[in-house]
C-alpha atoms as a PDB file:
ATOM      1  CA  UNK A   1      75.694 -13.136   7.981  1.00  0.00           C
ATOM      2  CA  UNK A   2      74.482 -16.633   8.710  1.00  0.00           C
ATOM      3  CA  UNK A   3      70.561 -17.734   7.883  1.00  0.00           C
ATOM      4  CA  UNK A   4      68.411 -18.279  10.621  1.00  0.00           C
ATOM      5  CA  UNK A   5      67.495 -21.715  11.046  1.00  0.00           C
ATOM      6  CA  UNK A   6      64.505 -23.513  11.886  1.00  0.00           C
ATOM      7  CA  UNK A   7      63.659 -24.991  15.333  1.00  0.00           C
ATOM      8  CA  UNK A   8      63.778 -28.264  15.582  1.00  0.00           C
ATOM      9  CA  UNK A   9      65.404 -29.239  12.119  1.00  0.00           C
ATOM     10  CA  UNK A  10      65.544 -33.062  12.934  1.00  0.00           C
ATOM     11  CA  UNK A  11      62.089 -33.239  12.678  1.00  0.00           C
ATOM     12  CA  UNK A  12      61.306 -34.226   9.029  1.00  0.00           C
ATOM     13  CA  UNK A  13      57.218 -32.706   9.036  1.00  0.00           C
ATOM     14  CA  UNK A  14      58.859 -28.941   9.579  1.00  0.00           C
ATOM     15  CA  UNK A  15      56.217 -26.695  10.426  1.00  0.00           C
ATOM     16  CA  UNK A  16      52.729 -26.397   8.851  1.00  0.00           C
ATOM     17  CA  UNK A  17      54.232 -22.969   7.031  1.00  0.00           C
ATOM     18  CA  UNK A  18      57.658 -22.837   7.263  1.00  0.00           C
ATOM     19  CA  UNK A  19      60.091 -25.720   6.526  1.00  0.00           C
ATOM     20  CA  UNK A  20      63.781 -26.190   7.646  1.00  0.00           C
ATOM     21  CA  UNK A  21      65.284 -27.975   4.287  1.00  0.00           C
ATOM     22  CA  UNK A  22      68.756 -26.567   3.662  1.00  0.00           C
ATOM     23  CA  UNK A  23      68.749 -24.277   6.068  1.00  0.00           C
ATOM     24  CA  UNK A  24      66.323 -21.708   4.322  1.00  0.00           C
ATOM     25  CA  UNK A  25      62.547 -20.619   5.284  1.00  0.00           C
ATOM     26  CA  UNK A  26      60.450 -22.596   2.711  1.00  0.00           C
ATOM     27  CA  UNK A  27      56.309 -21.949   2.196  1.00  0.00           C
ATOM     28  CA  UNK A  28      55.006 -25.129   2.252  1.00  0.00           C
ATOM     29  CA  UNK A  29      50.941 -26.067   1.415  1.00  0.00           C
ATOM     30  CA  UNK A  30      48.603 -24.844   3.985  1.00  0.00           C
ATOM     31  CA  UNK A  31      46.344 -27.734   2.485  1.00  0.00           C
ATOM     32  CA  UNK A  32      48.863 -30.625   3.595  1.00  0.00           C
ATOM     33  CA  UNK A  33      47.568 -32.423   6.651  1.00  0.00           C
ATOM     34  CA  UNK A  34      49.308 -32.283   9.443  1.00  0.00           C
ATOM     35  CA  UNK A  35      50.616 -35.585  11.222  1.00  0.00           C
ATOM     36  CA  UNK A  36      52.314 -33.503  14.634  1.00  0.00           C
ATOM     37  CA  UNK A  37      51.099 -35.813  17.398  1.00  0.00           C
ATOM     38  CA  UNK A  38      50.678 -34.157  20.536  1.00  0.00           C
ATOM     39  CA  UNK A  39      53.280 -34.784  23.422  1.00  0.00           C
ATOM     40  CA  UNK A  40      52.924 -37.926  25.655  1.00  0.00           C
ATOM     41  CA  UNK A  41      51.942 -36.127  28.835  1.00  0.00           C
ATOM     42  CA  UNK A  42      49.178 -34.085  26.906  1.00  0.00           C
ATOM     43  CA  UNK A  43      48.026 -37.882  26.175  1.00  0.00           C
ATOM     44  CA  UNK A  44      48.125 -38.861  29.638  1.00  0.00           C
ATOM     45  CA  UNK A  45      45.979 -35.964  30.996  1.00  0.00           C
ATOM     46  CA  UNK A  46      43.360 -36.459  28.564  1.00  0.00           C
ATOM     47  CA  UNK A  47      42.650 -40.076  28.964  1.00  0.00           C
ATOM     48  CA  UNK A  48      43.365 -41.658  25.628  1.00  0.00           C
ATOM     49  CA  UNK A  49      46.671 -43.761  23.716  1.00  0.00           C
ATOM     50  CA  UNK A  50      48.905 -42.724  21.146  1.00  0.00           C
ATOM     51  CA  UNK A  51      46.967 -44.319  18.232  1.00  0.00           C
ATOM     52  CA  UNK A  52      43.681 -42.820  18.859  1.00  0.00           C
ATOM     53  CA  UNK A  53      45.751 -39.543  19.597  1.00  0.00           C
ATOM     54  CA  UNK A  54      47.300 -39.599  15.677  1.00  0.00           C
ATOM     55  CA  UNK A  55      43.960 -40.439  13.701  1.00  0.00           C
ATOM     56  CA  UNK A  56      42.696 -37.411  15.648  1.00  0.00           C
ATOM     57  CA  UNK A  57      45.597 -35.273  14.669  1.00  0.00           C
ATOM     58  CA  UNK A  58      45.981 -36.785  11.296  1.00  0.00           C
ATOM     59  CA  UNK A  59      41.903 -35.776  10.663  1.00  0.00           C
ATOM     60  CA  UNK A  60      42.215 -33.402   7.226  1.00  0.00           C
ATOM     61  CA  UNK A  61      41.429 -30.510   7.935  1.00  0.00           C
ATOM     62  CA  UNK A  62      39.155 -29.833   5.116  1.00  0.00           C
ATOM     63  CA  UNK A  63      37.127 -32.157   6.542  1.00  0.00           C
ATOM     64  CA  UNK A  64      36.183 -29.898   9.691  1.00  0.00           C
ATOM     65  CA  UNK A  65      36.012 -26.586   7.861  1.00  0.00           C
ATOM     66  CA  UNK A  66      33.281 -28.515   5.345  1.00  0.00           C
ATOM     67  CA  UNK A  67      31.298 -30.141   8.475  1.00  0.00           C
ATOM     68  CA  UNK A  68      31.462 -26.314   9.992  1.00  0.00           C
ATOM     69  CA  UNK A  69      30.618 -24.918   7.011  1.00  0.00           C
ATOM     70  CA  UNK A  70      27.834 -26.790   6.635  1.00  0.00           C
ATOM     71  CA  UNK A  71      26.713 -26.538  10.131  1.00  0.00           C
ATOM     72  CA  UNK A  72      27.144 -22.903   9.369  1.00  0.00           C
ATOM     73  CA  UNK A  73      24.972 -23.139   6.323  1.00  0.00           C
ATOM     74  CA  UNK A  74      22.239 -25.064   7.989  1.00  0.00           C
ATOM     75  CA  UNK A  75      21.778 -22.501  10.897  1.00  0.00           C
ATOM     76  CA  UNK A  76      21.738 -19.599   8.197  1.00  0.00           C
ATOM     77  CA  UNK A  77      19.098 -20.959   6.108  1.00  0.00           C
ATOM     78  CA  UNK A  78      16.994 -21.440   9.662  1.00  0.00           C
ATOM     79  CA  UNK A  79      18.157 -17.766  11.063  1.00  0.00           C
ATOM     80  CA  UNK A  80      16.750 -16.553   7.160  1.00  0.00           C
ATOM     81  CA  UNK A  81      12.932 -18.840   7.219  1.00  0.00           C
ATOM     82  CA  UNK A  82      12.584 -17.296  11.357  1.00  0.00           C
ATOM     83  CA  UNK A  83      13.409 -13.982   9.993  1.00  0.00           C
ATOM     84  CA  UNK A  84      10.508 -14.504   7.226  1.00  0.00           C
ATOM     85  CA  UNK A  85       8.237 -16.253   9.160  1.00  0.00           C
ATOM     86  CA  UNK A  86       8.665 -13.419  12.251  1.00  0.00           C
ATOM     87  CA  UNK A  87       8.856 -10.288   9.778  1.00  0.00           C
ATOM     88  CA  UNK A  88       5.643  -9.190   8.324  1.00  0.00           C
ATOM     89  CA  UNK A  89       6.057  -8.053   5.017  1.00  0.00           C
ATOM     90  CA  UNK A  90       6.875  -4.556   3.891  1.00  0.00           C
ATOM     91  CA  UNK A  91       3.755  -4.262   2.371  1.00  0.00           C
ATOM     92  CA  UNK A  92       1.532  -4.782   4.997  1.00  0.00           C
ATOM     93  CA  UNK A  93       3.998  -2.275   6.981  1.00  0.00           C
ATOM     94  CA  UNK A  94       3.629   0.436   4.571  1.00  0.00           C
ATOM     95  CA  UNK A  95      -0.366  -0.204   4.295  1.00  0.00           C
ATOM     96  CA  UNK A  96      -0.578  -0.062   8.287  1.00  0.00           C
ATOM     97  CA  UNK A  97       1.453   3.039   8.304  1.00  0.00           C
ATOM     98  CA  UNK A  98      -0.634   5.033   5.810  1.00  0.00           C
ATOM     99  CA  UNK A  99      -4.002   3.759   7.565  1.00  0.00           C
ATOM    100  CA  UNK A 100      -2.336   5.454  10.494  1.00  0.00           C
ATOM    101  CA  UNK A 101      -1.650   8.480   8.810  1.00  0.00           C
ATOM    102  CA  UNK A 102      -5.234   8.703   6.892  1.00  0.00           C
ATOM    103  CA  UNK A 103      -7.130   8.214  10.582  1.00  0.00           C
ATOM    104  CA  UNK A 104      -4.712  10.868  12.409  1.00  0.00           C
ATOM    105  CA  UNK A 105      -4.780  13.008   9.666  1.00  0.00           C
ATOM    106  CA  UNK A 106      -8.836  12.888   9.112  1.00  0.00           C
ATOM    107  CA  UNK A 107      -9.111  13.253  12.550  1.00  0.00           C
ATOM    108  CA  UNK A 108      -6.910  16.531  13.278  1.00  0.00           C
ATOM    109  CA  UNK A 109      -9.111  18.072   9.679  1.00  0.00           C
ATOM    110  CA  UNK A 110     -12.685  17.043  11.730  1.00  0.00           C
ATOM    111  CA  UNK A 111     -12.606  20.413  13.104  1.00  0.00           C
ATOM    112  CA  UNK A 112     -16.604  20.931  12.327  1.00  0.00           C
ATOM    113  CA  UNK A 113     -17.505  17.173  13.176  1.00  0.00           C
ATOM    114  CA  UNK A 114     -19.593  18.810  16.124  1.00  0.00           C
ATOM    115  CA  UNK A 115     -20.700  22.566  17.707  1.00  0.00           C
ATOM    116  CA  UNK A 116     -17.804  22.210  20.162  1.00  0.00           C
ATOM    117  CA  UNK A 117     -15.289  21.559  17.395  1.00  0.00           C
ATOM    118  CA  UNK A 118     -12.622  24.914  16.741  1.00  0.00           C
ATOM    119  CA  UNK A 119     -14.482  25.326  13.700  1.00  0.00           C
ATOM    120  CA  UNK A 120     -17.894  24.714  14.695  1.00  0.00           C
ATOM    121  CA  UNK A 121     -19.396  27.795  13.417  1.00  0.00           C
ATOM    122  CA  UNK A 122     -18.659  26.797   9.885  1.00  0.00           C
ATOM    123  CA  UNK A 123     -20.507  23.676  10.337  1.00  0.00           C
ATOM    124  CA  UNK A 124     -24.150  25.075   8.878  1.00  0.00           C
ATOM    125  CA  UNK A 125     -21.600  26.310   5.896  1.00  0.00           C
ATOM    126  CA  UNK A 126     -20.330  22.536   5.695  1.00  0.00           C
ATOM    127  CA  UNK A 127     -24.154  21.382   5.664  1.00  0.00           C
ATOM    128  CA  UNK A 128     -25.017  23.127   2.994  1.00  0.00           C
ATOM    129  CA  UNK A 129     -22.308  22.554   0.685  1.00  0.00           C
ATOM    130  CA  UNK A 130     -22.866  18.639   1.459  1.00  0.00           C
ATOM    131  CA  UNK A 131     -26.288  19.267   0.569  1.00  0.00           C
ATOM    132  CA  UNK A 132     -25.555  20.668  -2.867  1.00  0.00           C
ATOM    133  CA  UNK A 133     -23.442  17.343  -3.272  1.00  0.00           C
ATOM    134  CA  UNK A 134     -26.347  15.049  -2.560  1.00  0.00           C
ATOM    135  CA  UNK A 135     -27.586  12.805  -4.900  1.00  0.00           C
ATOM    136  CA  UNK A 136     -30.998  13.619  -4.822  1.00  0.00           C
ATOM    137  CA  UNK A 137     -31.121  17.337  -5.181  1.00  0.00           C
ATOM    138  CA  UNK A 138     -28.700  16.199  -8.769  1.00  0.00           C
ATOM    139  CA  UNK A 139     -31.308  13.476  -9.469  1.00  0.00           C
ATOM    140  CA  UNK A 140     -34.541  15.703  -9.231  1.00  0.00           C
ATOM    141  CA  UNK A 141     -32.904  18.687 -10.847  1.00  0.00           C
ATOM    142  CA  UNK A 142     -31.420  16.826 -13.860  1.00  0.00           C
ATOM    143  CA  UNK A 143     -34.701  15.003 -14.801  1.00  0.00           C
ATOM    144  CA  UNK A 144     -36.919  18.227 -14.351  1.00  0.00           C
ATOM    145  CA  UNK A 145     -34.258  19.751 -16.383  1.00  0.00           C
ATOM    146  CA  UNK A 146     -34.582  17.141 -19.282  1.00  0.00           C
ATOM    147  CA  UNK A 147     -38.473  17.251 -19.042  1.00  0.00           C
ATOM    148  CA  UNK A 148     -38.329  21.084 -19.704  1.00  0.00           C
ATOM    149  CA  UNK A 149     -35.508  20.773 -22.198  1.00  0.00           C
ATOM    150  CA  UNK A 150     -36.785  21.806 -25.993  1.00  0.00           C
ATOM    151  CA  UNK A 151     -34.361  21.440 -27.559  1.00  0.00           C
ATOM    152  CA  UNK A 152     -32.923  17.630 -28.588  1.00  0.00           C
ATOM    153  CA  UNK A 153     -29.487  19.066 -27.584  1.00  0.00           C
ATOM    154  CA  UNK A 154     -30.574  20.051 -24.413  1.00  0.00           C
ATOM    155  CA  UNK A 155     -32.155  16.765 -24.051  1.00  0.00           C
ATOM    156  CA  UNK A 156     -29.142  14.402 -25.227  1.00  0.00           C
ATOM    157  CA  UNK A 157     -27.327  15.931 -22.618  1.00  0.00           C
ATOM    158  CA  UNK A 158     -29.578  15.922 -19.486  1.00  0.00           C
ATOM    159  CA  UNK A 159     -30.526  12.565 -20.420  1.00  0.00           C
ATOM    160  CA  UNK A 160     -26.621  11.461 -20.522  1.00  0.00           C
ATOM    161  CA  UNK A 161     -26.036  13.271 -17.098  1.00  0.00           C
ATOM    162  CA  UNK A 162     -29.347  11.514 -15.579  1.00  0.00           C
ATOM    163  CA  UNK A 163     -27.824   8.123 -16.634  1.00  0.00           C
ATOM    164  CA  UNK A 164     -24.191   9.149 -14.701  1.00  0.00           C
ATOM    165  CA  UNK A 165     -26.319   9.565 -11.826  1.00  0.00           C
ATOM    166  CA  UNK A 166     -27.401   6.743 -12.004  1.00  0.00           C
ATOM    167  CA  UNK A 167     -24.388   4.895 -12.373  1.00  0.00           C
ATOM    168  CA  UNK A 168     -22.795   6.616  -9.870  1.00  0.00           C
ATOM    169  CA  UNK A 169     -24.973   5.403  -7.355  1.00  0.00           C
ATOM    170  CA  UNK A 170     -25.104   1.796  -8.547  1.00  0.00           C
ATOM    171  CA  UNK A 171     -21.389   1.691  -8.254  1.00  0.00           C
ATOM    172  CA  UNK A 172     -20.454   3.391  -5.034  1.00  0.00           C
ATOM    173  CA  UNK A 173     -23.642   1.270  -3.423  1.00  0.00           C
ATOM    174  CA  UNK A 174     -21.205  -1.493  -4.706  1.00  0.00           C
ATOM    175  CA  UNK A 175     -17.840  -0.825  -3.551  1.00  0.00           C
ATOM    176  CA  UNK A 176     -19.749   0.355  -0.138  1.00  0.00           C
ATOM    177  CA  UNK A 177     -21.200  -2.857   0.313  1.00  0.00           C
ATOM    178  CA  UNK A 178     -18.166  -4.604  -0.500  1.00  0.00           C
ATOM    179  CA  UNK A 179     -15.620  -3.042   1.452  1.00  0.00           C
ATOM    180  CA  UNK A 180     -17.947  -2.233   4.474  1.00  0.00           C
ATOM    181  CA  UNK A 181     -15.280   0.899   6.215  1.00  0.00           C
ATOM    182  CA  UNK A 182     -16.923   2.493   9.334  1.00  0.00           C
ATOM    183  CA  UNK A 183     -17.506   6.199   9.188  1.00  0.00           C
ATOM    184  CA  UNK A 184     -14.700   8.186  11.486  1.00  0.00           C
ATOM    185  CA  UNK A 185     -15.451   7.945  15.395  1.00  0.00           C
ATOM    186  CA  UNK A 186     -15.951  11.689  15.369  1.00  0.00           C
ATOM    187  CA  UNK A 187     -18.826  11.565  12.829  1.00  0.00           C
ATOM    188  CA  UNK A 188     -22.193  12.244  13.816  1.00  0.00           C
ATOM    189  CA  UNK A 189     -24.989  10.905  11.901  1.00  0.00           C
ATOM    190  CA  UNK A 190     -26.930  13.837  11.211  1.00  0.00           C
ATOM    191  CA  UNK A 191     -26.494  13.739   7.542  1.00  0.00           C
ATOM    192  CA  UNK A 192     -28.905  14.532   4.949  1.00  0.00           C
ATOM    193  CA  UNK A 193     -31.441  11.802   3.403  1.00  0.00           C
ATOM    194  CA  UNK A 194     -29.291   8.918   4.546  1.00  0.00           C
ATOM    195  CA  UNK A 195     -30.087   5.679   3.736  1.00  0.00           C
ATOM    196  CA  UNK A 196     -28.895   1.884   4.957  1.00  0.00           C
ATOM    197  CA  UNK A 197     -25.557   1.823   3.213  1.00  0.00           C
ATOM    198  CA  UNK A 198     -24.496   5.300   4.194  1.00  0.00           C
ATOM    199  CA  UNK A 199     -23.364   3.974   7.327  1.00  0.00           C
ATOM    200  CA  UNK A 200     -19.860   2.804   5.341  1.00  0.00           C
ATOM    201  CA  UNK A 201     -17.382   5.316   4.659  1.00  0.00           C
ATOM    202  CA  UNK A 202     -15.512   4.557   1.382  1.00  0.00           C
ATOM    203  CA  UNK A 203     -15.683   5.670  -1.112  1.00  0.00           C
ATOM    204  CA  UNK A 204     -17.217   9.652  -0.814  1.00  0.00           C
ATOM    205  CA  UNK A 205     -20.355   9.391  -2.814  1.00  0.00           C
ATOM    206  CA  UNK A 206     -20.236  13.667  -2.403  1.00  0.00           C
ATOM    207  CA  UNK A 207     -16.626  12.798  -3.900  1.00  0.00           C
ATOM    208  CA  UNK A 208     -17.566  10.662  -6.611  1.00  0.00           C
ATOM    209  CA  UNK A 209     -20.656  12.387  -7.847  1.00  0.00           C
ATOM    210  CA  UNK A 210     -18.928  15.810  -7.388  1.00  0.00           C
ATOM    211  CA  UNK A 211     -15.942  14.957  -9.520  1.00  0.00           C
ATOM    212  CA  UNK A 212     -18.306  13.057 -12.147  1.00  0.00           C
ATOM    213  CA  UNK A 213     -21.089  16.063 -12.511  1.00  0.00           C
ATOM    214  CA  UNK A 214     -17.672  18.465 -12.431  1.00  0.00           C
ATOM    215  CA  UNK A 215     -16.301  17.215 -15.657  1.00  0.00           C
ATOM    216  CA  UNK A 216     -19.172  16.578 -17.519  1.00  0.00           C
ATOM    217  CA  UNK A 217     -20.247  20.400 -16.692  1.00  0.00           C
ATOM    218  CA  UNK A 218     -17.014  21.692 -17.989  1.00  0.00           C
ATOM    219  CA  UNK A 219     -17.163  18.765 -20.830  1.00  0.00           C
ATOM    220  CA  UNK A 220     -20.578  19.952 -22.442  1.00  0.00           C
ATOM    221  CA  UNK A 221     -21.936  23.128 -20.829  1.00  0.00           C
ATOM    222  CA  UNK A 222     -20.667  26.600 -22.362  1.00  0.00           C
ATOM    223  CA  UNK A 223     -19.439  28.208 -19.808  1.00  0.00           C
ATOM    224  CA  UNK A 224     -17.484  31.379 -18.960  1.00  0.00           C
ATOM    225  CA  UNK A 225     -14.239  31.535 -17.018  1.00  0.00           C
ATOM    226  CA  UNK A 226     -15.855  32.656 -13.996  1.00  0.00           C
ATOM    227  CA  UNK A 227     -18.134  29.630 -14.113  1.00  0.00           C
ATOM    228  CA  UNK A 228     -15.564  27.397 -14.859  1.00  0.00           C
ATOM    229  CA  UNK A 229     -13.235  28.583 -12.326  1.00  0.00           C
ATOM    230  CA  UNK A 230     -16.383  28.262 -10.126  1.00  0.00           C
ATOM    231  CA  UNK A 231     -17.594  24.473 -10.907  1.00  0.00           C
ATOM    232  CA  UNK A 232     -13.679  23.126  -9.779  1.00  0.00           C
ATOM    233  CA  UNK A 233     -14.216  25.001  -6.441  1.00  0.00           C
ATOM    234  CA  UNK A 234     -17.677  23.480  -5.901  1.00  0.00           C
ATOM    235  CA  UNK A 235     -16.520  20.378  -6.742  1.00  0.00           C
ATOM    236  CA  UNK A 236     -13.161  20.634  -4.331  1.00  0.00           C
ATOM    237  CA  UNK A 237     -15.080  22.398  -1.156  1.00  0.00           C
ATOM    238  CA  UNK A 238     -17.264  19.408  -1.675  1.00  0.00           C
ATOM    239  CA  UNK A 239     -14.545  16.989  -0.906  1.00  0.00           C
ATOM    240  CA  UNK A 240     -13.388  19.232   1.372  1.00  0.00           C
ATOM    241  CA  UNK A 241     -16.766  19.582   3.009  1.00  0.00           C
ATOM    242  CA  UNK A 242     -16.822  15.354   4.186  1.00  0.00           C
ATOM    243  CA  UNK A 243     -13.564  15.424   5.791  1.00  0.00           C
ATOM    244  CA  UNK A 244     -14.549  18.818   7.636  1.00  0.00           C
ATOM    245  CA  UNK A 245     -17.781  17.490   9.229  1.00  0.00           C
ATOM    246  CA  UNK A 246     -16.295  14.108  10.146  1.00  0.00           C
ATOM    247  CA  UNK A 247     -18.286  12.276   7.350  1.00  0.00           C
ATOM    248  CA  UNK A 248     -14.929  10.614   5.707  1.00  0.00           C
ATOM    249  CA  UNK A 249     -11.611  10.109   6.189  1.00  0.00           C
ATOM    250  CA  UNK A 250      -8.941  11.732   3.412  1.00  0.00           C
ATOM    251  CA  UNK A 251      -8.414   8.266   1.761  1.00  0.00           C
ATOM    252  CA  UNK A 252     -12.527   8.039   1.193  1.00  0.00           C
ATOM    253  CA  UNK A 253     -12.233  11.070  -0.803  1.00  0.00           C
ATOM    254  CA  UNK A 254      -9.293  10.740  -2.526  1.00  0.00           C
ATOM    255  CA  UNK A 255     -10.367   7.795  -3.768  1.00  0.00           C
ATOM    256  CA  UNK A 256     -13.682   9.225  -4.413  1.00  0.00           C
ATOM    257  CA  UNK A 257     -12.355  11.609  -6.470  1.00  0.00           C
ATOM    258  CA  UNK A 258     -10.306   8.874  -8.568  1.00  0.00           C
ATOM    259  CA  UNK A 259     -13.405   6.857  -9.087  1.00  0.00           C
ATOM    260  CA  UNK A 260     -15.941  10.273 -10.431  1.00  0.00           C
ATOM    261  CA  UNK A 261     -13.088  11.013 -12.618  1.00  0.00           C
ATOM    262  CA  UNK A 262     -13.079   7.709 -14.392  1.00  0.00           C
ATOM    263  CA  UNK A 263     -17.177   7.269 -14.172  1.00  0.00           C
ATOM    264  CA  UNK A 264     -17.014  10.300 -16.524  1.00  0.00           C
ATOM    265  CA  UNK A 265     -15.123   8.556 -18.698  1.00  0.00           C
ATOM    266  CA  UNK A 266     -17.488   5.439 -18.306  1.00  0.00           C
ATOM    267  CA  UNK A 267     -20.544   7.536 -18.994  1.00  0.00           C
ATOM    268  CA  UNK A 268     -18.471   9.227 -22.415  1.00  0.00           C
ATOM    269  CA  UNK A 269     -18.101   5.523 -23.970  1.00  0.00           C
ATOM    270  CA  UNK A 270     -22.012   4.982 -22.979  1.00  0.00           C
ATOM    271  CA  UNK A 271     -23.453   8.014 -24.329  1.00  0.00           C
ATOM    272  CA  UNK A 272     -26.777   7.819 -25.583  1.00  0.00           C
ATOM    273  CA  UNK A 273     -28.457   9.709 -28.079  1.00  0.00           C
ATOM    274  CA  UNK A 274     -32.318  10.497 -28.595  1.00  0.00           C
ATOM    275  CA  UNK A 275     -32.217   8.341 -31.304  1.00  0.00           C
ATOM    276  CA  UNK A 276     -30.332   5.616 -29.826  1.00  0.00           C
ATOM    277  CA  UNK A 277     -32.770   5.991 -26.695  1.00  0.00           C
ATOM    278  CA  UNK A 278     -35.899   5.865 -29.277  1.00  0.00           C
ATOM    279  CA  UNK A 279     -34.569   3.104 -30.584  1.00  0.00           C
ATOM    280  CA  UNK A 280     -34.022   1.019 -27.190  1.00  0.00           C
ATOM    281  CA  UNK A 281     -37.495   2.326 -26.062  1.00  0.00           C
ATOM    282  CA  UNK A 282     -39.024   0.907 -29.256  1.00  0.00           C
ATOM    283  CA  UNK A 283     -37.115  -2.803 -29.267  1.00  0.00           C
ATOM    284  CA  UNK A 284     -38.562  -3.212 -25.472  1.00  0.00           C
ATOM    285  CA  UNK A 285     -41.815  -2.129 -26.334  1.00  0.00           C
END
């Protein structure tokens, strides 16, 4: 059977893939320039002679896939600084998303913010448990507590807790100043012994002081199971309490609960003793 032969096999170039030598298909370099000029009457129609015709055909053709390439390279690097200059960052998306969540959730859980609320007959329940989370009520009972202690155990202790309250309201003062969050819409100020700062929402000072008082109870009081078991459930129905009425929104507590936790651990490295406290007394004197 013969061998196909090429088309045109007086044409010494061959084509850019296939050659005609010896009458046999032959893979020639697809990296070879090609020097083909285009027919005369394709010449004509476009305008131009035969010599500016072959430099245009002769043109490498590594030369136009690097100027496209780089073309390419500089509209990618432009597509990828709009994309970053458009796009926030995922960050700030995930931070807007869960202040979204924290308002709709607080929100849908204000169900005694008012009378009118579904759960507005709990509200004087919610009151009162807000009251027992209040700072004064803590403050007065501790020191009258530690002024009828007689025993120097019973006064190491009050005077220890005294000082947490204290802190506690030094610091949340602080970060309430600082961070300056509204109260939820729903809220109505009819709180309990409020004062100018209590008009800013994070952190839960209820949350902080409950969490704080909580642990040191269970830390140094000797208490029963029942007791126990009943100073965690104070201490979560007071959380519970803020976002109830309205007062807070969850993140306020949450974080309130964080920050009681480690003031605990603040007031443990502190800890004075009656001597220590003589001692101070005596130097400032």
């Amino acid at each position: 059977m013969p061998s196909p032969k090429a088309k045109n096999p007086g044409r010494s170039g061959g084509s850019p893939v296939f050659g005609s030598s010896n009458g046999r298909y032959d893979f020639m370099s697809l990296t070879k320039p090609l020097n083909r000029s285009p027919p005369p009457h394709l010449l004509q129609r476009q305008g131009s002679d035969p010599t500016t015709a072959r430099l245009r055909a002769s043109e490498s053709p590594t030369r136009r896939r690097g100027s496209s390439s780089s073309t390419g390279s500089a509209s990618g690097q432009l597509s990828e600084e709009d994309g970053i200059r458009l796009n926030p960052s995922f960050v700030r998306v995930a931070l807007s998303s869960l202040l979204a969540i924290d308002l709709w959730l607080s929100k849908r859980l204000g169900v005694c913010a008012c009378e009118d609320s579904s759960w507005g007959s709990v509200r004087p329940l919610m009151k009162l448990i807000e009251i027992s989370g209040h700072g004064i009520p803590w403050l007065a009972g501790t020191a009258y507590c530690l002024y009828k202690s007689d025993s120097a155990a019973g006064q190491e202790v009050m005077l220890n807790l005294l000082m947490g309250l204290l802190l506690d309201l030094v610091l949340v003062t602080i970060v309430k100043a600082v961070v300056r969050r509204r109260r939820p819409a729903h809220n109505r100020m009819d709180m309990f012994a409020t004062f100018s700062v209590d008009r800013y929402s994070f952190p839960s000072g209820h949350a902080t002081r409950a969490a704080m008082c909580g642990r040191f109870l269970l830390a140094h009081l000797v208490l029963a199971a029942p007791l126990r078991v009943l100073v965690l459930l104070w201490a979560g129905l007071v959380g519970l309490s803020r976002v109830l009425l309205g007062r807070h929104n969850v993140t306020d507590v949450m974080f309130g609960f964080w920050m009681g936790y480690c003031q605990y651990n603040l007031v443990e490295m502190l800890w004075l003793s009656p001597q220590t406290l003589q001692g101070l007394l005596g130097q400032l004197v």
